[in-house]
Protein backbone atom coordinates (compact mmCIF):
# COMPACT_ATOMS: atom_id res chain seq x y z
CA UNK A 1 4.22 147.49 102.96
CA UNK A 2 7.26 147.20 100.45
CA UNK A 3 9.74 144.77 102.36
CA UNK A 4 12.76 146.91 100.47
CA UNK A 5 11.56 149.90 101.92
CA UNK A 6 11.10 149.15 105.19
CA UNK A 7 14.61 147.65 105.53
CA UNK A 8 15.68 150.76 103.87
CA UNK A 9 13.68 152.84 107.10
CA UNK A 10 15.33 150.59 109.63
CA UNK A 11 18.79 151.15 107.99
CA UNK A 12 18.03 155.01 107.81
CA UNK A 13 16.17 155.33 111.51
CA UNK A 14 19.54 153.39 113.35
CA UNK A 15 22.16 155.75 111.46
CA UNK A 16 20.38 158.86 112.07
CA UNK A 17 21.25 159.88 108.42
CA UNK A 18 20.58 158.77 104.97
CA UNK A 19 24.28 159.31 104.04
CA UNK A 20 25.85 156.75 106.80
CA UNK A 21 22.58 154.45 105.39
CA UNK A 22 23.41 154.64 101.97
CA UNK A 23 26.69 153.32 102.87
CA UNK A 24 26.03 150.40 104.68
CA UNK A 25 23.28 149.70 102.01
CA UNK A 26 26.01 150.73 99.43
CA UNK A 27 22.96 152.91 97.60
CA UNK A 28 23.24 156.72 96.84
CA UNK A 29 21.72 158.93 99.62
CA UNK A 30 19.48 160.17 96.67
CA UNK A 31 18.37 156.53 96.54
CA UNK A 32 17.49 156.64 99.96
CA UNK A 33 15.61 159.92 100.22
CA UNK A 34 13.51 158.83 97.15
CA UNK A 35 12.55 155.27 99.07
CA UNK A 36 11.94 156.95 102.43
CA UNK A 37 9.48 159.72 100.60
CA UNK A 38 7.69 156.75 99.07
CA UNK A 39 7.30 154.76 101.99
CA UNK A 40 5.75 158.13 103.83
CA UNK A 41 3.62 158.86 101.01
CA UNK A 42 1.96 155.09 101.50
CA UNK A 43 1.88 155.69 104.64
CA UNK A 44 0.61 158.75 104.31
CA UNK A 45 2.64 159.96 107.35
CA UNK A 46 5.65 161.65 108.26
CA UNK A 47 8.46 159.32 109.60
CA UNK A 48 11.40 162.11 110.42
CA UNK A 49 11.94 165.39 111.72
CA UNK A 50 14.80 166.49 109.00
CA UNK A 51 17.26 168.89 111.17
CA UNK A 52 20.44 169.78 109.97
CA UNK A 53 21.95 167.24 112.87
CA UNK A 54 20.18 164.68 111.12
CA UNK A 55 17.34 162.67 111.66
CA UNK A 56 14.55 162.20 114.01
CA UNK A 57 12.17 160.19 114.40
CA UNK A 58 8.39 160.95 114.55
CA UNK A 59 6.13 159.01 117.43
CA UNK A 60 4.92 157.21 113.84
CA UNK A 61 8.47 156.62 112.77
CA UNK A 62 9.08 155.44 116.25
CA UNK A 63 6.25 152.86 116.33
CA UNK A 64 7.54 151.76 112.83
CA UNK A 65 10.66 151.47 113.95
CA UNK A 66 9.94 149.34 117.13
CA UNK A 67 8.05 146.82 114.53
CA UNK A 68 11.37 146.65 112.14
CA UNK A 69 13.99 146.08 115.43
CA UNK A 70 11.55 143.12 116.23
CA UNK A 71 11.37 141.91 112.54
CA UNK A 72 15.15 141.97 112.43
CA UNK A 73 15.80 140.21 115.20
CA UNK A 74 13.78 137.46 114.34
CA UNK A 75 15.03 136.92 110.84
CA UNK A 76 18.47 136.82 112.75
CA UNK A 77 17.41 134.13 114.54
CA UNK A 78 15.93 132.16 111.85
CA UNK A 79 18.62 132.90 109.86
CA UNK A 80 21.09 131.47 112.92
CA UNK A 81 18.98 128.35 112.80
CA UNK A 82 19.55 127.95 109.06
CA UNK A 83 23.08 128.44 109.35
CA UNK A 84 23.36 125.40 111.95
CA UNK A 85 24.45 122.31 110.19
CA UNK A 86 23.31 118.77 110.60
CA UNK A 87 26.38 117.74 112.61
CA UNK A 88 28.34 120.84 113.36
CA UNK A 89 27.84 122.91 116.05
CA UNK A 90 29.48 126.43 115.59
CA UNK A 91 28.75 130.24 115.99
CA UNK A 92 27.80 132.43 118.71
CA UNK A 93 25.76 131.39 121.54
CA UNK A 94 24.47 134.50 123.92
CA UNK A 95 24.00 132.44 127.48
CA UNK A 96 22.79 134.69 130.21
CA UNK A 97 22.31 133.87 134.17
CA UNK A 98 23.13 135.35 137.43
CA UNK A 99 26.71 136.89 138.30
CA UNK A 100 26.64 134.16 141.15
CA UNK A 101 25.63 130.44 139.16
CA UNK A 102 28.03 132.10 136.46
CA UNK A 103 31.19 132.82 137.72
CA UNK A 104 31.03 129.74 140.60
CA UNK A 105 29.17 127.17 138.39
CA UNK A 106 29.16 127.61 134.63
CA UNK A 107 32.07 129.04 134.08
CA UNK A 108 34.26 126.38 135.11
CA UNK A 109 32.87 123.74 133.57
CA UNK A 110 32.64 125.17 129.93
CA UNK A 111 36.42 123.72 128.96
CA UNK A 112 34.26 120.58 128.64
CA UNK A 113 32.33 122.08 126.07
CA UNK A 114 34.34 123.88 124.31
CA UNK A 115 36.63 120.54 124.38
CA UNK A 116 33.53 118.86 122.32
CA UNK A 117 32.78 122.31 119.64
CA UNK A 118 36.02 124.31 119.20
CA UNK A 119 34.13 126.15 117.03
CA UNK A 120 31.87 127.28 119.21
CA UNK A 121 31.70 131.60 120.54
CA UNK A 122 29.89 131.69 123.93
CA UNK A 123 29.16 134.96 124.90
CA UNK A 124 27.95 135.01 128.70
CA UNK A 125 25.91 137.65 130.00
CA UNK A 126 26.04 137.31 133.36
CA UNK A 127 23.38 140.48 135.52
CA UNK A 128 20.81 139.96 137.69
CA UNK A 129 18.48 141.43 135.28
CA UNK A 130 16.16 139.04 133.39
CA UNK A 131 16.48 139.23 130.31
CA UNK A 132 14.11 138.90 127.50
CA UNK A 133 14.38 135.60 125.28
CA UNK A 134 11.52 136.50 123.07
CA UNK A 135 13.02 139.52 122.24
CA UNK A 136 16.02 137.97 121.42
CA UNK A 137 18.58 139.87 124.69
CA UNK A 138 19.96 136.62 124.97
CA UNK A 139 19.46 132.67 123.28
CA UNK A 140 19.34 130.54 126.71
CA UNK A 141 19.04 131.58 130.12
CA UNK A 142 19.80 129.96 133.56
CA UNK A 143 17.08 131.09 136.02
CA UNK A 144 16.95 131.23 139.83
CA UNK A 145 13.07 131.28 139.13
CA UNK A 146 10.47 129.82 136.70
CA UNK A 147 10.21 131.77 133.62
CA UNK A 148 6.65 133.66 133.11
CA UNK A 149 6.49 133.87 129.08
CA UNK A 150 4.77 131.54 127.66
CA UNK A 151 6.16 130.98 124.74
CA UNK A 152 9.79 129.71 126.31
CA UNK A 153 11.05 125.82 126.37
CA UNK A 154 11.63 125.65 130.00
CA UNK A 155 13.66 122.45 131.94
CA UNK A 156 13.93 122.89 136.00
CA UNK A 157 18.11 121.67 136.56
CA UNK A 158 17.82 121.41 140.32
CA UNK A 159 17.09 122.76 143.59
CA UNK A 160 19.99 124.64 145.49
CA UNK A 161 19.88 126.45 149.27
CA UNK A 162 21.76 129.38 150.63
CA UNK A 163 23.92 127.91 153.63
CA UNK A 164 26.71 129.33 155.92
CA UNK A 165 29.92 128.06 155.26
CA UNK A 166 33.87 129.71 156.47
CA UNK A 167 37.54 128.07 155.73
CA UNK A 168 39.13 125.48 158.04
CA UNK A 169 41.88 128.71 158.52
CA UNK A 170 38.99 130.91 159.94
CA UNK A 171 37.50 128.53 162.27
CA UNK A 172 40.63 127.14 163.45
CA UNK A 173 40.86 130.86 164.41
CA UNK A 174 37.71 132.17 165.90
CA UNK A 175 36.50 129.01 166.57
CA UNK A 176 33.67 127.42 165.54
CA UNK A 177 29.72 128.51 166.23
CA UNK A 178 27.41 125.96 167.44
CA UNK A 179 24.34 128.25 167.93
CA UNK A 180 22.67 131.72 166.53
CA UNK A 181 23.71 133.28 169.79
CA UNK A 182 27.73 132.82 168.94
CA UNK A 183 27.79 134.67 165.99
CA UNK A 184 28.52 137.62 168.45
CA UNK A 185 31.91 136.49 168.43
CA UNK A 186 31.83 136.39 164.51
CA UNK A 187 31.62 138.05 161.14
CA UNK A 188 28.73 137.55 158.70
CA UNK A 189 29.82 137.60 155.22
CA UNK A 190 26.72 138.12 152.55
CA UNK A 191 24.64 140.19 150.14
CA UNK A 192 23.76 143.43 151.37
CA UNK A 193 19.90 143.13 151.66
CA UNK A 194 19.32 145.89 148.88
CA UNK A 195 21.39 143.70 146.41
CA UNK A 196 19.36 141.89 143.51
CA UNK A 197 19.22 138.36 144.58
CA UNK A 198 17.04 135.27 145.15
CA UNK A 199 13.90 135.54 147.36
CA UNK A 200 15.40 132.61 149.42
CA UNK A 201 18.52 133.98 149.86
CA UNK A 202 17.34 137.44 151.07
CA UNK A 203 14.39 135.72 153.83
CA UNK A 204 17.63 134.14 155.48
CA UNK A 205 19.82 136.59 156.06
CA UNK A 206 17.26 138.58 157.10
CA UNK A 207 17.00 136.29 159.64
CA UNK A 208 20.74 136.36 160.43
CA UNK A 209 20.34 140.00 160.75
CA UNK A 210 18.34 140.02 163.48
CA UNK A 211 20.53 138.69 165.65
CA UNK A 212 23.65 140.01 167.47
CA UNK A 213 26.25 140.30 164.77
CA UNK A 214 28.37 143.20 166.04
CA UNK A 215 30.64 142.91 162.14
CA UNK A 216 29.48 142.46 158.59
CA UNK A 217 30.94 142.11 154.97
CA UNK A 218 28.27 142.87 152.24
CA UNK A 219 29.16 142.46 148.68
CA UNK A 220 26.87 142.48 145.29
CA UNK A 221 27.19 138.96 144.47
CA UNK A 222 28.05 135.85 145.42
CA UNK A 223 31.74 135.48 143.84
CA UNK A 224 33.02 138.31 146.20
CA UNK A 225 31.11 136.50 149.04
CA UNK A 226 32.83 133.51 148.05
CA UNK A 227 36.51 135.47 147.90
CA UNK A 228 35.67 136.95 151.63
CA UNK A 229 34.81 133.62 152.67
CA UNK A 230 38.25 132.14 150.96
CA UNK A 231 40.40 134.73 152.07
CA UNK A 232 39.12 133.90 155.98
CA UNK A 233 37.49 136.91 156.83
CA UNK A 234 34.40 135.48 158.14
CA UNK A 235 31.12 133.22 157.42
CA UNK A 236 29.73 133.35 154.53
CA UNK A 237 25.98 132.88 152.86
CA UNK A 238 26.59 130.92 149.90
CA UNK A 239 25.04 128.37 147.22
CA UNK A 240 25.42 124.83 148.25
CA UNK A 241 26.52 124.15 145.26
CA UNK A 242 30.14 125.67 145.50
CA UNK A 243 30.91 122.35 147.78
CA UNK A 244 31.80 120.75 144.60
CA UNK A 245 34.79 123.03 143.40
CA UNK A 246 35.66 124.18 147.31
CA UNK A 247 34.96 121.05 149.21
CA UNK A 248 37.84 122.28 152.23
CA UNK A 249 35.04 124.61 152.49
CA UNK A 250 33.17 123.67 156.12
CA UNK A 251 29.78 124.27 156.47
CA UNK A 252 28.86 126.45 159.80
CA UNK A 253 25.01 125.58 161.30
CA UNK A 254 23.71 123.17 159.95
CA UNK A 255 20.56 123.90 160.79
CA UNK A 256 20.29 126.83 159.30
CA UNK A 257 19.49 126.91 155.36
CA UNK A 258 17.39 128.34 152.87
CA UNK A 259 14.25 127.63 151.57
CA UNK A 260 14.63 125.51 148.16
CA UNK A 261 15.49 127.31 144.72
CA UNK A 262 14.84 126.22 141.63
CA UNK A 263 17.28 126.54 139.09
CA UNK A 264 15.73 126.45 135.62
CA UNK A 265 17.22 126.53 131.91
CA UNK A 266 14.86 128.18 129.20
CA UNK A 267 15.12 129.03 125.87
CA UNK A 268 12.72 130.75 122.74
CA UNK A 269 10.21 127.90 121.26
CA UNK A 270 11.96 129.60 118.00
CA UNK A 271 15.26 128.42 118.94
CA UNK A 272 14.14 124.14 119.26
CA UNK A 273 16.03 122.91 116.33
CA UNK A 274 18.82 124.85 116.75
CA UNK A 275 22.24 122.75 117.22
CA UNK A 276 24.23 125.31 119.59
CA UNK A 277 21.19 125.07 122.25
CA UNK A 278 20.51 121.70 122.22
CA UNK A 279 24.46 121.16 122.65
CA UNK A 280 24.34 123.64 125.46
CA UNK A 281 21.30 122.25 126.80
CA UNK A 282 22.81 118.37 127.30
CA UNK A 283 26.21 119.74 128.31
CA UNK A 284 24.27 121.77 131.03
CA UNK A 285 22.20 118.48 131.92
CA UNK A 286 25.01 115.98 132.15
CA UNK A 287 27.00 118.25 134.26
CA UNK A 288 24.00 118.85 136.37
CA UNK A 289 23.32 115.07 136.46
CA UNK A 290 27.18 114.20 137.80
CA UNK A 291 26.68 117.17 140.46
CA UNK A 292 23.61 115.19 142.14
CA UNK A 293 25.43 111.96 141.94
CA UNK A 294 28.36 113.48 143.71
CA UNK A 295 25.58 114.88 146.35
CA UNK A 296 23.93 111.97 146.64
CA UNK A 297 27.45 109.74 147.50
């Protein structure tokens, strides 16, 4: 197939119209027609459904398409790894990971980074969606899980458990629980058990569930956990790690935990050379590496 062409098609099948084409490709729309009639004529298919609306594709225009959206997004990302310098580190970096490990972990600590490449445009995705690396949806991801493609650098950061923790203002209140059975006399703050979250997290407050808790908070994620937990209205189920940046926190039970999740960062196999990952990457590792040594004091 005739590279030109084909970027022509993609150009054509994402504006739904040869004229709004033409002018990103600054050609004539009679330009256009001509190279999408040639390109069906190799092809010997038809690629749209002409309407007065516009354009449609055709299931063949549609497969077509699908290849080109790949093909672009690839030479995006090689072209990203030819822009990165020797020495620099600049540009956009698309960083994706759980509403939770983002907005209590990451987030805070990327002043540091940004302290070491000014230059540098993080955009952070945060959904409990995985999203795909391959396909380019995002250049590194933070994992509660083991990624399954194959073709993705992986690096496990650490282990964290789901624990029960509630404010010094709270317990000085209500008191504080030394068994399962006095949580009759207090509120569970968590996920609600239909909320996309860890495996681990979800086994153990199931568990909590099924005991006498007359009152409940559920949120989505673990940052409004974290803000019911601050603002005293109960106990809450939360990442050990949030000890760190809210050590006045005190930690209810402690007996009662989680089973261990892995936290793991992964990137494309495309993406090894590239400057803004690897900075990402070590930032991520030496502030993962201080966090244990503050554990293990």
């Amino acid at each position: 197939m005739d590279w030109d062409k084909l970027r022509i098609f993609h150009a054509v099948a994402d504006a739904g119209s040869l004229t709004h084409a033409g002018d990103t490709l600054h050609l004539s729309q009679s330009a256009v027609s001509r190279q999408i009639r040639a390109l069906e004529e190799s092809l010997n298919v038809t690629l749209f459904h002409r309407h007065a609306r516009g354009l449609i594709l055709t299931e063949q225009g549609e497969l077509l398409f699908d290849a080109t959206t790949a093909m672009v997004k690839r030479l995006e990302a090689t072209a990203a790894r030819i822009r990165d310098s020797e020495d620099e580190v600049f540009g956009e970096l698309r960083v994706t990971t759980t509403t939770g490990f983002g907005t209590l972990w990451l987030a805070p600590r990327l002043v540091k980074l940004y302290r070491k490449y000014p230059a540098l445009k993080i955009d952070l995705m945060l959904e409990e969606r995985v999203l795909d690396l391959p396909m380019r949806e995002a250049d590194v991801a933070i994992r509660m899980k083991e990624p399954s493609q194959a073709d993705l650098i992986r690096r496990r950061l650490m282990n964290i458990r789901m624990r029960l923790y509630a404010s010094p203002e709270y317990l000085a209140e209500h008191g504080t629980p030394s068994t399962m059975a006095d949580f009759s006399a207090h509120r569970l703050i968590c996920q609600h058990a239909g909320t996309s979250q860890v495996a681990a997290g979800a086994t153990l407050v199931a568990q909590l569930m099924s005991h006498d808790i007359p009152s409940t908070f559920t949120v989505n994620n673990y940052f409004g956990v974290l803000q019911g937990v601050l603002s005293h209205i109960g106990i809450g189920v939360l990442p050990d790690y949030i000890t760190e940046d809210f050590p006045h926190l005190v930690r209810v039970l402690p007996e009662v935990d989680s089973n261990e999740v892995p936290v793991f960062l992964a990137y494309p196999e495309e993406l090894r050379h590239s400057k803004r990952v690897s900075a990402f990457r070590d930032f991520v590792t030496e502030e993962i590496q201080l966090f244990r040594k503050m554990h293990q004091n």
